[in-house]
PDB file of N, CA and C in Angstrom:
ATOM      1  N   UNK A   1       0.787  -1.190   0.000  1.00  0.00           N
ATOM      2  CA  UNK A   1       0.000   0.000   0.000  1.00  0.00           C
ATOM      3  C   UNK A   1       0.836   1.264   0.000  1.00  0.00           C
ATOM      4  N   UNK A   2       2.112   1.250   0.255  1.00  0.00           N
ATOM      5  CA  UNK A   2       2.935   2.239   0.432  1.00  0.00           C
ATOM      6  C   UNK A   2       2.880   2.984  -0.912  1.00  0.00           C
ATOM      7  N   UNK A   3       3.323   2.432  -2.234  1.00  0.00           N
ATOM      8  CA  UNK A   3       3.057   2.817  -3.630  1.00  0.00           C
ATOM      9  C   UNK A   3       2.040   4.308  -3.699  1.00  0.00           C
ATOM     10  N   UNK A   4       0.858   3.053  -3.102  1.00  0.00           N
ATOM     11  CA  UNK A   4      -0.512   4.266  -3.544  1.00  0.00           C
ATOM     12  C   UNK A   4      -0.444   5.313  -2.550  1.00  0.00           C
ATOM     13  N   UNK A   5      -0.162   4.795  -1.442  1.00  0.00           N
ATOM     14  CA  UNK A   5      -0.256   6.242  -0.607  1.00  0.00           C
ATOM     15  C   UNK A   5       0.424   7.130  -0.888  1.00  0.00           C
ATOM     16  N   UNK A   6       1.676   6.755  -1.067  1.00  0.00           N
ATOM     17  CA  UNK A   6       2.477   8.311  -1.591  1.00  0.00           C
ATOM     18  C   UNK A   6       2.045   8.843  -3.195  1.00  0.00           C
ATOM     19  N   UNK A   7       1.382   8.058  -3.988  1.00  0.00           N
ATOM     20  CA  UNK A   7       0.979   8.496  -5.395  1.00  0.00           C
ATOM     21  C   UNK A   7      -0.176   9.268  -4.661  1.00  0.00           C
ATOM     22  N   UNK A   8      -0.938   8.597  -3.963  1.00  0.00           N
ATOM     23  CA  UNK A   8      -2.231   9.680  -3.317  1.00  0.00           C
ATOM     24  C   UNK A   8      -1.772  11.174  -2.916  1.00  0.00           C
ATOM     25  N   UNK A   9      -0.737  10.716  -2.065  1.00  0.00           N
ATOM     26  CA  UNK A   9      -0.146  12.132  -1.143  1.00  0.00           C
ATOM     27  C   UNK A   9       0.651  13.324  -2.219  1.00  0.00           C
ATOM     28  N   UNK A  10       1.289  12.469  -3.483  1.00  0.00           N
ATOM     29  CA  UNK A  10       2.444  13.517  -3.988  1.00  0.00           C
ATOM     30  C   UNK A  10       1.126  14.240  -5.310  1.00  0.00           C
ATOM     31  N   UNK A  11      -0.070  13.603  -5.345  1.00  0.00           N
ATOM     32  CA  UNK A  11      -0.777  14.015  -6.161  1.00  0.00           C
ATOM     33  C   UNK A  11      -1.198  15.193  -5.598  1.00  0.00           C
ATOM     34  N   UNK A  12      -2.049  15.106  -4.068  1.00  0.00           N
ATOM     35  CA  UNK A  12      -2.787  16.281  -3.625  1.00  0.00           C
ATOM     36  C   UNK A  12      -1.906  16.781  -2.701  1.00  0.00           C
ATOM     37  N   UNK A  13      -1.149  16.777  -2.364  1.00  0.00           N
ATOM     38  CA  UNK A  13      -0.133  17.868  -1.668  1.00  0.00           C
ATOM     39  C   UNK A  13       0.943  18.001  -1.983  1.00  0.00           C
ATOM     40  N   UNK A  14       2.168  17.543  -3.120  1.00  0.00           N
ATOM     41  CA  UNK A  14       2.667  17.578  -3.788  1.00  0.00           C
ATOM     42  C   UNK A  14       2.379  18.705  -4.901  1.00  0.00           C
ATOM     43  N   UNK A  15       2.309  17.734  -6.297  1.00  0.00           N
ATOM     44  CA  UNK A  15       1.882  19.050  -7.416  1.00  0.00           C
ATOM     45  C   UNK A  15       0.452  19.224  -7.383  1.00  0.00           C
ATOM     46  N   UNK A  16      -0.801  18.867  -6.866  1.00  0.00           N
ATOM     47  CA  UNK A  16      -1.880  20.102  -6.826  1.00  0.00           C
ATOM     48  C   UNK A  16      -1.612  20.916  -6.201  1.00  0.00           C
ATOM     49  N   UNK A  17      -1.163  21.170  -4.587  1.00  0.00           N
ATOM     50  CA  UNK A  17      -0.858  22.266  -3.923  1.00  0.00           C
ATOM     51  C   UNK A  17       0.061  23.386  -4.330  1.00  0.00           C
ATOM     52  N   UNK A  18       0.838  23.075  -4.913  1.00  0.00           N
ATOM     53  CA  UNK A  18       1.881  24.112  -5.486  1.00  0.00           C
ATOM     54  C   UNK A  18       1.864  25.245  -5.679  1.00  0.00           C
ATOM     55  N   UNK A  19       0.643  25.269  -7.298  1.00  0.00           N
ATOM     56  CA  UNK A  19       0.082  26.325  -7.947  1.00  0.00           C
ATOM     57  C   UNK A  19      -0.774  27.174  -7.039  1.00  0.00           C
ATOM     58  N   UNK A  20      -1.315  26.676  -5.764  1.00  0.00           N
ATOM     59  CA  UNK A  20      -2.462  27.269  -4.987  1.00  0.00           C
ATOM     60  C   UNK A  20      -1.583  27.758  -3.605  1.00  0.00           C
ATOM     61  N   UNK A  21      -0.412  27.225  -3.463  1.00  0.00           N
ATOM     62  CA  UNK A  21       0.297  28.079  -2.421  1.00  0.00           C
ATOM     63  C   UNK A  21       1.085  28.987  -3.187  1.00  0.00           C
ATOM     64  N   UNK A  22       1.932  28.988  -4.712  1.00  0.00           N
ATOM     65  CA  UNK A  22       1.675  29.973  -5.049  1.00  0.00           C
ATOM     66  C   UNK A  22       1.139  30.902  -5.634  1.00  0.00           C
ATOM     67  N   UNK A  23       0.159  31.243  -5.438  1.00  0.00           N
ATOM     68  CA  UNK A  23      -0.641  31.971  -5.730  1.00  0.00           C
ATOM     69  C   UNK A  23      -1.163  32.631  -4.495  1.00  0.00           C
ATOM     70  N   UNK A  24      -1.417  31.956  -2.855  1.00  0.00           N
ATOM     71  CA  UNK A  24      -1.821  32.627  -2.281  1.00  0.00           C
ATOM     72  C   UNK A  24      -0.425  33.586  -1.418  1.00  0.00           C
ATOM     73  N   UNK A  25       1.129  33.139  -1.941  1.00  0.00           N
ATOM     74  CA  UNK A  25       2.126  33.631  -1.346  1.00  0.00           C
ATOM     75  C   UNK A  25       2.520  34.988  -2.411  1.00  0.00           C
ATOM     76  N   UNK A  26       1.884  34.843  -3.554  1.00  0.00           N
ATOM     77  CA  UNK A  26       2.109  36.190  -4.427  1.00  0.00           C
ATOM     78  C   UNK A  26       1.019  37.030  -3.636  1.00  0.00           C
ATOM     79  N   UNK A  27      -0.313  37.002  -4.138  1.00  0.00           N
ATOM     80  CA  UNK A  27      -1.234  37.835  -3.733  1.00  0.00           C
ATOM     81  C   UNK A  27      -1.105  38.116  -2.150  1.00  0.00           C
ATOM     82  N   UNK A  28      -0.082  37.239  -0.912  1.00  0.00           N
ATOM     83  CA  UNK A  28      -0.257  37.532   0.130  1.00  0.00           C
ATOM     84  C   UNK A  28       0.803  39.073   0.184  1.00  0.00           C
ATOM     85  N   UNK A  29       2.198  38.808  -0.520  1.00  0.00           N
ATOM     86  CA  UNK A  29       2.909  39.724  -0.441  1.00  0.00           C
ATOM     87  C   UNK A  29       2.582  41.326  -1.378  1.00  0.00           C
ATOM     88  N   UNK A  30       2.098  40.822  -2.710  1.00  0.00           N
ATOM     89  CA  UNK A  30       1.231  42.013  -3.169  1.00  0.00           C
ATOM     90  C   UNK A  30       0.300  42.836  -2.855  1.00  0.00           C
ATOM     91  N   UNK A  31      -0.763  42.013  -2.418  1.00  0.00           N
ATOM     92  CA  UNK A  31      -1.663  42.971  -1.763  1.00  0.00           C
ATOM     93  C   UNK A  31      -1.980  42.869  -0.258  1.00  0.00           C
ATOM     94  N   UNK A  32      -1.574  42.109   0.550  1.00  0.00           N
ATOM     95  CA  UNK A  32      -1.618  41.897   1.869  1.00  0.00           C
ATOM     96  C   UNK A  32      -0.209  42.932   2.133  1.00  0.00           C
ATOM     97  N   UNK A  33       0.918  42.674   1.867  1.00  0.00           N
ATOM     98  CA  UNK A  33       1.934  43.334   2.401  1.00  0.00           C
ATOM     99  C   UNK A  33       2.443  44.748   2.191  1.00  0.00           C
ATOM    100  N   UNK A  34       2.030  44.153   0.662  1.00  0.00           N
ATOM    101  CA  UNK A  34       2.031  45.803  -0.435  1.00  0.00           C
ATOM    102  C   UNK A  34       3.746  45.809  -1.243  1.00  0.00           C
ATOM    103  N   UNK A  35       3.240  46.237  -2.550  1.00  0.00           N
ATOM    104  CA  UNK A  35       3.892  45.924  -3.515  1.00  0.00           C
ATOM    105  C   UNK A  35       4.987  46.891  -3.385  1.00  0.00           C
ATOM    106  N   UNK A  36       4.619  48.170  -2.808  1.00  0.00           N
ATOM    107  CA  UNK A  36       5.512  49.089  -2.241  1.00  0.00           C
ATOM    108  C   UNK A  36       7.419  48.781  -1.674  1.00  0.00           C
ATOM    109  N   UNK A  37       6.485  48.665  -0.342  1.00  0.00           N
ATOM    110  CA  UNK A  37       6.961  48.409   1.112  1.00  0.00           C
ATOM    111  C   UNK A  37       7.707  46.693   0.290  1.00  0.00           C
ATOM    112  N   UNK A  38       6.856  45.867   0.057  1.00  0.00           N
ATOM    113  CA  UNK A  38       8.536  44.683  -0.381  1.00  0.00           C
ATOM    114  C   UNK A  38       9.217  45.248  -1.311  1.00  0.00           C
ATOM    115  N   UNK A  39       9.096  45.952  -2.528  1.00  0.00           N
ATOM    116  CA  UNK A  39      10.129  46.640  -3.387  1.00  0.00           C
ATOM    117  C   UNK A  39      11.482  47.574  -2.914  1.00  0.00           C
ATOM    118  N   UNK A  40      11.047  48.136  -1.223  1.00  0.00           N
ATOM    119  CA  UNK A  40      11.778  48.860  -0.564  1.00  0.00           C
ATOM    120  C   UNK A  40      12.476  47.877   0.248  1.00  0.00           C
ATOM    121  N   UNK A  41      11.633  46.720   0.637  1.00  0.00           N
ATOM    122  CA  UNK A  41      12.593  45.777   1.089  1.00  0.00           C
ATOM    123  C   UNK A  41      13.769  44.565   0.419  1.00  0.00           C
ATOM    124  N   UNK A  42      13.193  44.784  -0.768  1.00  0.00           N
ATOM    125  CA  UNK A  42      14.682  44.346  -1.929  1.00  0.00           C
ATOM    126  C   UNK A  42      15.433  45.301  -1.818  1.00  0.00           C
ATOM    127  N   UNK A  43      15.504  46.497  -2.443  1.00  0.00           N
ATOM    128  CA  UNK A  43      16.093  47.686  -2.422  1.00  0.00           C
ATOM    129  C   UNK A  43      17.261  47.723  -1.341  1.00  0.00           C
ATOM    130  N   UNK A  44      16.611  47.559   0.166  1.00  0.00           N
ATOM    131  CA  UNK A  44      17.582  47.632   0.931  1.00  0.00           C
ATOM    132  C   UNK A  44      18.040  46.104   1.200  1.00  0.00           C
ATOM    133  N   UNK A  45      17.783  44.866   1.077  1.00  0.00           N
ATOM    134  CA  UNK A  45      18.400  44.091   0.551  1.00  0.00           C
ATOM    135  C   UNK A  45      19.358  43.731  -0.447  1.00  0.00           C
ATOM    136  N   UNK A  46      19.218  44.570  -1.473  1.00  0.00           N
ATOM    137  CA  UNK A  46      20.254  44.228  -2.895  1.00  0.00           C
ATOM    138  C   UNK A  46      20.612  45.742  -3.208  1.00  0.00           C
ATOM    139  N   UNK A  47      20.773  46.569  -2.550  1.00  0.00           N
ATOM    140  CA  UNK A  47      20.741  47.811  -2.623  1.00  0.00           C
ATOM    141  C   UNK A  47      20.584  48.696  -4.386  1.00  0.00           C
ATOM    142  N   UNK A  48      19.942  47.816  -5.115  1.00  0.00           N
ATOM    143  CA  UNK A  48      19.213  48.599  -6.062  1.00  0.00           C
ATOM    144  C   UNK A  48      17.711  48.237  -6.662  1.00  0.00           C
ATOM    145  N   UNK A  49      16.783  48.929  -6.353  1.00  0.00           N
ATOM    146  CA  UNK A  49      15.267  48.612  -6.851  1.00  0.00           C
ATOM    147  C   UNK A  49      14.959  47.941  -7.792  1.00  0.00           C
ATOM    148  N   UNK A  50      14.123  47.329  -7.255  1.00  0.00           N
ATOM    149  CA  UNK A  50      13.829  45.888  -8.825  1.00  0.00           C
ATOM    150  C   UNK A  50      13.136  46.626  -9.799  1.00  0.00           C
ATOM    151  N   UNK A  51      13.402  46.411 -11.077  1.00  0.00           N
ATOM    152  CA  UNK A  51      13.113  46.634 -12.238  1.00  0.00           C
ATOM    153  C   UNK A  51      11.660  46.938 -12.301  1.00  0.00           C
ATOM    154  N   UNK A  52      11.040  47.346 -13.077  1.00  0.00           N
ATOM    155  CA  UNK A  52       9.599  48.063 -13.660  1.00  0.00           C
ATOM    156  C   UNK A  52       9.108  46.287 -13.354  1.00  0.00           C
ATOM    157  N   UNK A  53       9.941  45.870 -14.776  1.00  0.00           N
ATOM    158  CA  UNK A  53       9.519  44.240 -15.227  1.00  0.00           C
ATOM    159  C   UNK A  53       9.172  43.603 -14.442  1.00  0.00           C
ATOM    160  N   UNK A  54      10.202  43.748 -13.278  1.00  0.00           N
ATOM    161  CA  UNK A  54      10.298  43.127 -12.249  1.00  0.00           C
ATOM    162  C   UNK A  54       8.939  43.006 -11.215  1.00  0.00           C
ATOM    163  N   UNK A  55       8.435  44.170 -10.746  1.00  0.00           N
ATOM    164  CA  UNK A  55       7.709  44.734 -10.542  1.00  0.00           C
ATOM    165  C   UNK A  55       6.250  44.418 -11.027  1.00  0.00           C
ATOM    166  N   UNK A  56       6.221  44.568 -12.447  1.00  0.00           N
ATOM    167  CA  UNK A  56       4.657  44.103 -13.512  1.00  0.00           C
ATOM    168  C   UNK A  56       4.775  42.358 -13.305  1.00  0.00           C
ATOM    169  N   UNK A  57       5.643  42.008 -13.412  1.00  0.00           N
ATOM    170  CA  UNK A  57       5.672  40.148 -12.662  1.00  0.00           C
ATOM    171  C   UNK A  57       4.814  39.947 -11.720  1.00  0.00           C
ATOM    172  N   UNK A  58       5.388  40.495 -10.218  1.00  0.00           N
ATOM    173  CA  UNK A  58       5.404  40.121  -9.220  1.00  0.00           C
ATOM    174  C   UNK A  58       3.613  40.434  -9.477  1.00  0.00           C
ATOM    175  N   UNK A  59       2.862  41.752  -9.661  1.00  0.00           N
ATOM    176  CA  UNK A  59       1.739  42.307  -9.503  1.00  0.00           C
ATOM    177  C   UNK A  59       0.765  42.010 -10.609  1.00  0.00           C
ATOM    178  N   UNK A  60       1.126  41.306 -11.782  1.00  0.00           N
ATOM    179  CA  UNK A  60       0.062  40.565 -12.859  1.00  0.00           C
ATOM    180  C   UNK A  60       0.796  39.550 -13.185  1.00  0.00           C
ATOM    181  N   UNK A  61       1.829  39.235 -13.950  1.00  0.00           N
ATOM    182  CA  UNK A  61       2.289  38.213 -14.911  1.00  0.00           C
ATOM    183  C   UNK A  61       2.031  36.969 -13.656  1.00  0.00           C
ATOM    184  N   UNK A  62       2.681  37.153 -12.435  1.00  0.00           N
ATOM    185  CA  UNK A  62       2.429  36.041 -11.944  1.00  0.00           C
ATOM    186  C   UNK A  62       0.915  35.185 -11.136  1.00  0.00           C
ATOM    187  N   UNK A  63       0.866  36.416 -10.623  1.00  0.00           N
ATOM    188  CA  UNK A  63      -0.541  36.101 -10.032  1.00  0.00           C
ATOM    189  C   UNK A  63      -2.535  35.564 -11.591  1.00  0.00           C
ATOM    190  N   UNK A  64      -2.168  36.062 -12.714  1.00  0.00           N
ATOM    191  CA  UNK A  64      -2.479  35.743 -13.790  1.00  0.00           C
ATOM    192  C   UNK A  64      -2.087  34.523 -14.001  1.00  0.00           C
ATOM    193  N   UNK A  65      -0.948  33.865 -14.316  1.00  0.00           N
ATOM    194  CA  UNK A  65      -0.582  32.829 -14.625  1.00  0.00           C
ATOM    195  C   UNK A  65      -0.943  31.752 -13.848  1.00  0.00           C
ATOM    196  N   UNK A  66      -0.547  32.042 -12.226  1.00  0.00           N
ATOM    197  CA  UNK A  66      -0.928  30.833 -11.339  1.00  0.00           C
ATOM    198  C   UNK A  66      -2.331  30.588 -10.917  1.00  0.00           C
ATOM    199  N   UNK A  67      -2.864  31.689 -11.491  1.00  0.00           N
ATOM    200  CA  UNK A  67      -4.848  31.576 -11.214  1.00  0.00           C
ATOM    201  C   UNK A  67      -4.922  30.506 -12.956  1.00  0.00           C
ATOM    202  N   UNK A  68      -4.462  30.809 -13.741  1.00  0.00           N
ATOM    203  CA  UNK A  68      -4.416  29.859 -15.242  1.00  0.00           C
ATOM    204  C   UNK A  68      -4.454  28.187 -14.942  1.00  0.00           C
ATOM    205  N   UNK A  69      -3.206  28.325 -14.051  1.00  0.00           N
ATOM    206  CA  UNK A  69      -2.870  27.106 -14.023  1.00  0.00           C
ATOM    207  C   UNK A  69      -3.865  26.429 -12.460  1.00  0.00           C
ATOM    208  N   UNK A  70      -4.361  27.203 -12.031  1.00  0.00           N
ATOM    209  CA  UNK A  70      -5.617  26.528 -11.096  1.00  0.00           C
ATOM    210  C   UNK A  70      -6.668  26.634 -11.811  1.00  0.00           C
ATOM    211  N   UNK A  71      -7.081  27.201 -12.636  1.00  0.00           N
ATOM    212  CA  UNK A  71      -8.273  26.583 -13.514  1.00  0.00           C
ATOM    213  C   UNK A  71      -8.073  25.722 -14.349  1.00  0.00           C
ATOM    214  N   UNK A  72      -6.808  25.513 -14.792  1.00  0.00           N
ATOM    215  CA  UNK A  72      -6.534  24.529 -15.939  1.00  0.00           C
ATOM    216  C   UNK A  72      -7.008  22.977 -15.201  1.00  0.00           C
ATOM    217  N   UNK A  73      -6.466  23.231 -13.821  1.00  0.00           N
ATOM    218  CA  UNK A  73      -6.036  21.641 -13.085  1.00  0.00           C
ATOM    219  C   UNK A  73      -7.835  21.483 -12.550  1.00  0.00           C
ATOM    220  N   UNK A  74      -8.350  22.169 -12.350  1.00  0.00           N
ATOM    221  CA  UNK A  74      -9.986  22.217 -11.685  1.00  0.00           C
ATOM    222  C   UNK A  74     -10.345  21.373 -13.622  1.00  0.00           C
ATOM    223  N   UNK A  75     -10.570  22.164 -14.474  1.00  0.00           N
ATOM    224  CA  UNK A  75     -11.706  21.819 -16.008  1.00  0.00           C
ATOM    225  C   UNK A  75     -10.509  20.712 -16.240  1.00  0.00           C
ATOM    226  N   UNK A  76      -9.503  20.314 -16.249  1.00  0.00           N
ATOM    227  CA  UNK A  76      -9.214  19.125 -16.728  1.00  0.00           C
ATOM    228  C   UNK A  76      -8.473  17.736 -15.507  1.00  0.00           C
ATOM    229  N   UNK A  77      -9.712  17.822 -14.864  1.00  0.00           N
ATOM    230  CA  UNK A  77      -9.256  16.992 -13.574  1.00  0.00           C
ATOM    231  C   UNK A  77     -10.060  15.511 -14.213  1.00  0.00           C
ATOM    232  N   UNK A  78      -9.521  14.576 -13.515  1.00  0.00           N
ATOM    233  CA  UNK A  78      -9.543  13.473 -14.274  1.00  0.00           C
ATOM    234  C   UNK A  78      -9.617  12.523 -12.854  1.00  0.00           C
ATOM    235  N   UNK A  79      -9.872  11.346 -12.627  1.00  0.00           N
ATOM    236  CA  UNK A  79      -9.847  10.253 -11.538  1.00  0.00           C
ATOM    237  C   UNK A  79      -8.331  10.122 -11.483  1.00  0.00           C
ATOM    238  N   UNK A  80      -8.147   9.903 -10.305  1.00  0.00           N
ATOM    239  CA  UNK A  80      -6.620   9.850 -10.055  1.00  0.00           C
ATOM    240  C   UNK A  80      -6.049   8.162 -10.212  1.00  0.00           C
ATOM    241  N   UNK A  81      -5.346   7.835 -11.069  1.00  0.00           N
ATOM    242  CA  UNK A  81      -4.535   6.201 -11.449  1.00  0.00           C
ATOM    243  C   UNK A  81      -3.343   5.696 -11.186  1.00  0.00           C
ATOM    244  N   UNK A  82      -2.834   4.604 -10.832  1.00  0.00           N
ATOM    245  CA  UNK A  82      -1.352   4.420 -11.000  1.00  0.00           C
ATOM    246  C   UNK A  82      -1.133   3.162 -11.689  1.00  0.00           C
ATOM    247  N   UNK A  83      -1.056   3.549 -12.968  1.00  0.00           N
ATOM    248  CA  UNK A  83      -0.907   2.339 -14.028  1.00  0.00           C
ATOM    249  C   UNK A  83      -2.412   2.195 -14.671  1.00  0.00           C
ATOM    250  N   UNK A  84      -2.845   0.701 -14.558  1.00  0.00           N
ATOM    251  CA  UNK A  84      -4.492   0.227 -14.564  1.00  0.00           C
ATOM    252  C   UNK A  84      -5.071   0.695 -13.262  1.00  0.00           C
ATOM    253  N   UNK A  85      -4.588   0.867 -12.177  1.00  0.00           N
ATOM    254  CA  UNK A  85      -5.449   1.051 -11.364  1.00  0.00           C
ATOM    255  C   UNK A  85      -6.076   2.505 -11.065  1.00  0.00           C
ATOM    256  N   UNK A  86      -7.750   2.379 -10.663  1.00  0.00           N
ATOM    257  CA  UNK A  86      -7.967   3.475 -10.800  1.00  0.00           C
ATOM    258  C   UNK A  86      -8.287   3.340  -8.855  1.00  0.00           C
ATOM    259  N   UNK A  87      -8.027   4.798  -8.638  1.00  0.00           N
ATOM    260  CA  UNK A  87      -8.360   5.527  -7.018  1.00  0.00           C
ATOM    261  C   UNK A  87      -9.620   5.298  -6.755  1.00  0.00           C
ATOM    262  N   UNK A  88     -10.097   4.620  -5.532  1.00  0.00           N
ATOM    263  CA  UNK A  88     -11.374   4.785  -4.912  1.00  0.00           C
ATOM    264  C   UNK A  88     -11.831   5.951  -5.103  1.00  0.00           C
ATOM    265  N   UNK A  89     -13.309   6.573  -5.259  1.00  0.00           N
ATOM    266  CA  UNK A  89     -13.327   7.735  -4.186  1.00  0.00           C
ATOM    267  C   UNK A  89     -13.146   8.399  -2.703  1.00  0.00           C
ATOM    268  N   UNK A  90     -13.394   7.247  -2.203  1.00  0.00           N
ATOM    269  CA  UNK A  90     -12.799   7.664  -0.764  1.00  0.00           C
ATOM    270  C   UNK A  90     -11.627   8.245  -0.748  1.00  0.00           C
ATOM    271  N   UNK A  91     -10.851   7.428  -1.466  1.00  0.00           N
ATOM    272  CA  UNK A  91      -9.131   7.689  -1.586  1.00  0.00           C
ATOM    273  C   UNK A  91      -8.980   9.273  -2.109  1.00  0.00           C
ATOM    274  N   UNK A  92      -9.497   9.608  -3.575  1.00  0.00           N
ATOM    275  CA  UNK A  92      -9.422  11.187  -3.545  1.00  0.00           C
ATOM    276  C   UNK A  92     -10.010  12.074  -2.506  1.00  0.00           C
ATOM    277  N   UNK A  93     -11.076  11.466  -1.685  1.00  0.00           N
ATOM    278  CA  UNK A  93     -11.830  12.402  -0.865  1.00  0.00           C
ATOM    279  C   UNK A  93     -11.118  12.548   0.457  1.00  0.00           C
ATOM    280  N   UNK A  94      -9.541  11.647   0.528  1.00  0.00           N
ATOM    281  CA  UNK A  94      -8.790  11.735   1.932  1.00  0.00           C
ATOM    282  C   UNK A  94      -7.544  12.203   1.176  1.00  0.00           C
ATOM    283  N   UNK A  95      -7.589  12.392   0.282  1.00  0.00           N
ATOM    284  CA  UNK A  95      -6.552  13.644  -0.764  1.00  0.00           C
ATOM    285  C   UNK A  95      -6.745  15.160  -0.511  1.00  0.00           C
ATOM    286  N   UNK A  96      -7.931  15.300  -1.441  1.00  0.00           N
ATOM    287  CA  UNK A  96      -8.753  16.877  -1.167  1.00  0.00           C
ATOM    288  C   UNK A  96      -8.762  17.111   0.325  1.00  0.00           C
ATOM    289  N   UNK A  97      -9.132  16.423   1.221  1.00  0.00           N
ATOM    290  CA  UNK A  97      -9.328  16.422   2.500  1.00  0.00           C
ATOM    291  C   UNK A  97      -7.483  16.611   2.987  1.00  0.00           C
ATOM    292  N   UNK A  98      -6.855  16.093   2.768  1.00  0.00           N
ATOM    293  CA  UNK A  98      -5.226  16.724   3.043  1.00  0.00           C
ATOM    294  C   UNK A  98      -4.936  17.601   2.332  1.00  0.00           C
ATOM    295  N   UNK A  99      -5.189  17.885   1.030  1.00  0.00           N
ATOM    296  CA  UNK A  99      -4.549  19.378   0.974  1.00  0.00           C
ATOM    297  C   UNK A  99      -5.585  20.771   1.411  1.00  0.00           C
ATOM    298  N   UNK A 100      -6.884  20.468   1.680  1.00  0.00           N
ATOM    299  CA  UNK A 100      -7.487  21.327   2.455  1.00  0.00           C
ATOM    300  C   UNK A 100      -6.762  21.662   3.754  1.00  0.00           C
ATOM    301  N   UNK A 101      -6.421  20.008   4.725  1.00  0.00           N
ATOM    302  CA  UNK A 101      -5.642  20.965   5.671  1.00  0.00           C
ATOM    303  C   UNK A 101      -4.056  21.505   5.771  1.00  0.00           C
ATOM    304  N   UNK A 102      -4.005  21.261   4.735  1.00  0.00           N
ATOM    305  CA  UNK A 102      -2.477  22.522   4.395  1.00  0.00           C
ATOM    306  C   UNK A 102      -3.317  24.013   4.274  1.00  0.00           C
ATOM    307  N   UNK A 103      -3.447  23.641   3.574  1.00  0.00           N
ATOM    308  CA  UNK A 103      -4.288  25.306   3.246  1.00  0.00           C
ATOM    309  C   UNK A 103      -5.132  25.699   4.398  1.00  0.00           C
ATOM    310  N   UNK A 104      -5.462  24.969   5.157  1.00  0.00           N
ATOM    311  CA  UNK A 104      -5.924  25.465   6.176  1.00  0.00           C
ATOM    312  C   UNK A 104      -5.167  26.057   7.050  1.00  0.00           C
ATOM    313  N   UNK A 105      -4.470  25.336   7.609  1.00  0.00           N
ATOM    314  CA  UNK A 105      -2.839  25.788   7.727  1.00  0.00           C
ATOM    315  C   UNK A 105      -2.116  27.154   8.001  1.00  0.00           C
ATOM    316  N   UNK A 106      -2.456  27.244   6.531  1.00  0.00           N
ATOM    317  CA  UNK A 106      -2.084  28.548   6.492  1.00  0.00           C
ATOM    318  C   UNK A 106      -2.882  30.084   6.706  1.00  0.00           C
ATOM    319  N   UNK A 107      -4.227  29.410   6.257  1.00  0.00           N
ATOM    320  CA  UNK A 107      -5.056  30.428   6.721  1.00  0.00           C
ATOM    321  C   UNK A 107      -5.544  30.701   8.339  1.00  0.00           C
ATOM    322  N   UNK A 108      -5.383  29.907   8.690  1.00  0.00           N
ATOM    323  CA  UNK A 108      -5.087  29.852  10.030  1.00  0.00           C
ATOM    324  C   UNK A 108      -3.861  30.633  11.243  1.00  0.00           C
ATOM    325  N   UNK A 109      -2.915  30.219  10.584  1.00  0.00           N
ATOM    326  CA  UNK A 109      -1.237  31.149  10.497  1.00  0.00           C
ATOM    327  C   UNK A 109      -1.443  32.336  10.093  1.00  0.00           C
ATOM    328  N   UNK A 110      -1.873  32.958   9.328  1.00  0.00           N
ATOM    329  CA  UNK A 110      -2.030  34.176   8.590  1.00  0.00           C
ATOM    330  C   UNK A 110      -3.411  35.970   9.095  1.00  0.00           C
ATOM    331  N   UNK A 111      -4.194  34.160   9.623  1.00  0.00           N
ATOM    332  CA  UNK A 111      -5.539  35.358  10.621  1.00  0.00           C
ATOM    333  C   UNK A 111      -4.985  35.412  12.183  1.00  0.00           C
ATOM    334  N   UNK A 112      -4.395  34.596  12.484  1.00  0.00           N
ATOM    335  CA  UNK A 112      -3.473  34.612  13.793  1.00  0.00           C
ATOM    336  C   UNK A 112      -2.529  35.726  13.968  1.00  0.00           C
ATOM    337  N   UNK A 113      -1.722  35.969  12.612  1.00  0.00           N
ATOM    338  CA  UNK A 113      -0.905  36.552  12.619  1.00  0.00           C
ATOM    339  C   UNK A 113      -1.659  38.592  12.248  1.00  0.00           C
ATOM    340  N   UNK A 114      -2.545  38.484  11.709  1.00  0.00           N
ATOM    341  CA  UNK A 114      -3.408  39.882  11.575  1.00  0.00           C
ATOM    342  C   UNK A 114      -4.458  40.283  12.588  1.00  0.00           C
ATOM    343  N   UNK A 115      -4.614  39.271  13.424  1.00  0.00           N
ATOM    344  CA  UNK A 115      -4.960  39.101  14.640  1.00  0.00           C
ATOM    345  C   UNK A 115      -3.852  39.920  16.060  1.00  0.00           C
ATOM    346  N   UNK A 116      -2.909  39.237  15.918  1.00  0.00           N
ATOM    347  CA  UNK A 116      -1.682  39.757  16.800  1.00  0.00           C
ATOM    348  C   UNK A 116      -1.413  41.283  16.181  1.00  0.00           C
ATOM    349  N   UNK A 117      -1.128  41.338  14.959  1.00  0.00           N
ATOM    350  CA  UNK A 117      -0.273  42.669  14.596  1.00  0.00           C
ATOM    351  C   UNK A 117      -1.393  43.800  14.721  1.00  0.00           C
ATOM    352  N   UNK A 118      -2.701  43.555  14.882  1.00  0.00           N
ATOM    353  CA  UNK A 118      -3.846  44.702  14.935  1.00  0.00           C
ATOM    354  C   UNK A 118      -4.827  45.226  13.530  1.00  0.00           C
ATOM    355  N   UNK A 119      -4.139  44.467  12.559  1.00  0.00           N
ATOM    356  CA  UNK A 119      -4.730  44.501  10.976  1.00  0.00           C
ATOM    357  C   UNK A 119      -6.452  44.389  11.080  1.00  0.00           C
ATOM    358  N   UNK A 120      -6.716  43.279  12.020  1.00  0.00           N
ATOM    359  CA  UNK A 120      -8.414  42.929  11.952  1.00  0.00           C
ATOM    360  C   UNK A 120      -8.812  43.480  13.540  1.00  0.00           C
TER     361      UNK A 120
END
């Protein structure tokens, strides 16, 4: 059973999670932190300001792209297999159910943390 469990595990918290943590670690630093205030914190990190480009990345090209690639994986989702064999449903439904609590995780970490600093 070892096989499937980790094909179960590297499917839904592996590469599904990826695209959806980043995406919520762009939009957390863009608009939660502000696109500003981290540009000033490269700046005084690498002591010269990141590029325009640099900049239009961080605040569309990427956050665009990784919302792409979470709709791509939602309209072309398929039963999960390894070889002939196909996944119970139960089995995807204790998948989705683990990478929910990653993501929970974090949202959890994150209202804790706007909680403490006085944000909410």
């Amino acid at each position: 059973g070892g096989l499937y469990i980790l094909t179960l595990m590297d499917t839904f918290i592996g590469g599904e999670m990826l695209p959806w943590i980043g995406l919520a670690e762009i939009l957390a630093v863009v608009f939660g932190y502000g696109i500003k205030r981290f540009c000033a914190d490269v700046e005084f990190m690498m002591g010269d300001p990141p590029h325009f480009i640099t900049r239009f990345c961080w605040r569309v090209t990427c956050p665009v792209c990784l919302a792409f690639i979470v709709l791509a994986a939602f309209v072309s989702y398929k039963p999960l297999t390894l070889g002939d064999y196909v996944f119970p449903e139960w089995a995807e439904y204790l998948g989705i159910f683990s990478a929910v609590m990653a993501i929970k995780i974090m949202i959890i970490f994150a209202v804790h943390h706007f909680y403490k600093c006085g944000f909410v």
